[in-house]
Protein backbone atom coordinates (compact mmCIF):
# COMPACT_ATOMS: atom_id res chain seq x y z
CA UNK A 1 19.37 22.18 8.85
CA UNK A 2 21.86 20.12 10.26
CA UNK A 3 25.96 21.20 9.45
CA UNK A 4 27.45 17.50 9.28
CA UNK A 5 28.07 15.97 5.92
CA UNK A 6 26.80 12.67 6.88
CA UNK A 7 23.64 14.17 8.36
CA UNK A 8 22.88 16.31 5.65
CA UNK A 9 22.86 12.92 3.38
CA UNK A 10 20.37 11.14 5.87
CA UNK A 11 18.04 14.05 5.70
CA UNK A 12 18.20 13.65 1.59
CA UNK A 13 18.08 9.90 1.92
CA UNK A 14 14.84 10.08 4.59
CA UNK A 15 12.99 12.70 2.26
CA UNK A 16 13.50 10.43 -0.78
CA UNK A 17 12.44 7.48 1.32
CA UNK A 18 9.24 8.95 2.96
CA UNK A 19 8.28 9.77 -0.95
CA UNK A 20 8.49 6.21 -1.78
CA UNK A 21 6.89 5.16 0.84
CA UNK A 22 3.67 7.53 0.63
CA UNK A 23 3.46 6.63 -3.19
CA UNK A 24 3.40 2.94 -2.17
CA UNK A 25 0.72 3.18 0.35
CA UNK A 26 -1.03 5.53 -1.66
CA UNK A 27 -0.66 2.71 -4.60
CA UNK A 28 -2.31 0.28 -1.84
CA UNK A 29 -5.03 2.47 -0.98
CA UNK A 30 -5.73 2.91 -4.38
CA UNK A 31 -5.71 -0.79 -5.56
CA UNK A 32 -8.14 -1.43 -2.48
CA UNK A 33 -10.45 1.10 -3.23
CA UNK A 34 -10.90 0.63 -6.97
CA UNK A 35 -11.85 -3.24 -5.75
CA UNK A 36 -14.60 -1.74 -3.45
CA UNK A 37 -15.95 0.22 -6.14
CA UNK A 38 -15.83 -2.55 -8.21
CA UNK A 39 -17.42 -4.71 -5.85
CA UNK A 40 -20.18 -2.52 -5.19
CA UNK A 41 -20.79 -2.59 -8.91
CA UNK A 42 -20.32 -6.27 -9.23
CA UNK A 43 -18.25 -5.72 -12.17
CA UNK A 44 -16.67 -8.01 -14.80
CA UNK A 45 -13.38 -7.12 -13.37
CA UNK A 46 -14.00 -7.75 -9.45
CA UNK A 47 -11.35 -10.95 -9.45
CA UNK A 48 -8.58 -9.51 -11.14
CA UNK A 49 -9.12 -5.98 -8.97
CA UNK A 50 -9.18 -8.23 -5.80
CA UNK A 51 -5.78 -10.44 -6.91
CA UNK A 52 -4.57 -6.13 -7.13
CA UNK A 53 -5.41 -5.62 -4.27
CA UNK A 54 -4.22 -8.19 -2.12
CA UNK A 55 -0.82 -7.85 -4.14
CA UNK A 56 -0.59 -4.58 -3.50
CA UNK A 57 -1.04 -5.06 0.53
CA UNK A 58 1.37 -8.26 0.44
CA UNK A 59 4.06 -5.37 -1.38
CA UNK A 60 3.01 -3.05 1.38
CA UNK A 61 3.72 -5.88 4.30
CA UNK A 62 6.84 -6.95 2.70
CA UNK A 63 8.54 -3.76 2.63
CA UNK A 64 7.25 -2.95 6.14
CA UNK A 65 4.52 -0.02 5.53
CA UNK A 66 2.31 -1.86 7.20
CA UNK A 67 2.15 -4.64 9.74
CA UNK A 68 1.29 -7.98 9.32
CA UNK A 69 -1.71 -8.03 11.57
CA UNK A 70 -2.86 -5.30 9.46
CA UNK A 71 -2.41 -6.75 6.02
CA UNK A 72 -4.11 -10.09 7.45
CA UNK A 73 -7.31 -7.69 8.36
CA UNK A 74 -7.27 -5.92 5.02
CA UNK A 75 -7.10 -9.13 3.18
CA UNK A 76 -10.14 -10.66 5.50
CA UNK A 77 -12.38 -7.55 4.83
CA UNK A 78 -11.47 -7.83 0.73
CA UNK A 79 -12.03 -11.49 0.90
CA UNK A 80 -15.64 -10.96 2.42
CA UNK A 81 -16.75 -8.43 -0.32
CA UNK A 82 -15.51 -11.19 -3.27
């Protein structure tokens, strides 16, 4: 545990950002795999899951969880399945 003030705050301030950030990605991961399952199923529902799911990687690229290459890749791979 580190003894400076300003150090103690980044390790509060990293914790509480690393929490955010897993719930987003986890949010992502989510929307992408409720689309596949709806996909699969060829369900009422499979365009607004898929507009969900590319939302949710475009929130994911834009705050920097993941890379751009990688949300381009994602996005291909839904598009295919729709």
């Amino acid at each position: 545990m580190p003894q400076i003030k300003s150090a103690m705050k980044r390790v509060k301030t990293a914790e509480s950002a690393s929490l955010r950030n897993n719930s987003q990605k986890n949010a992502m991961r989510s929307a992408i795999k409720n689309f596949e399952a709806s996909a699969a199923k060829n369900a009422d529902n499979k365009d607004d899951m898929f507009r969900t799911a590319v939302r949710a990687i475009d929130m994911a690229k834009s705050k920097g969880l993941i890379k751009a290459n990688k949300a381009a890749r994602d996005k291909s791979r839904l598009a295919k399945l729709n």
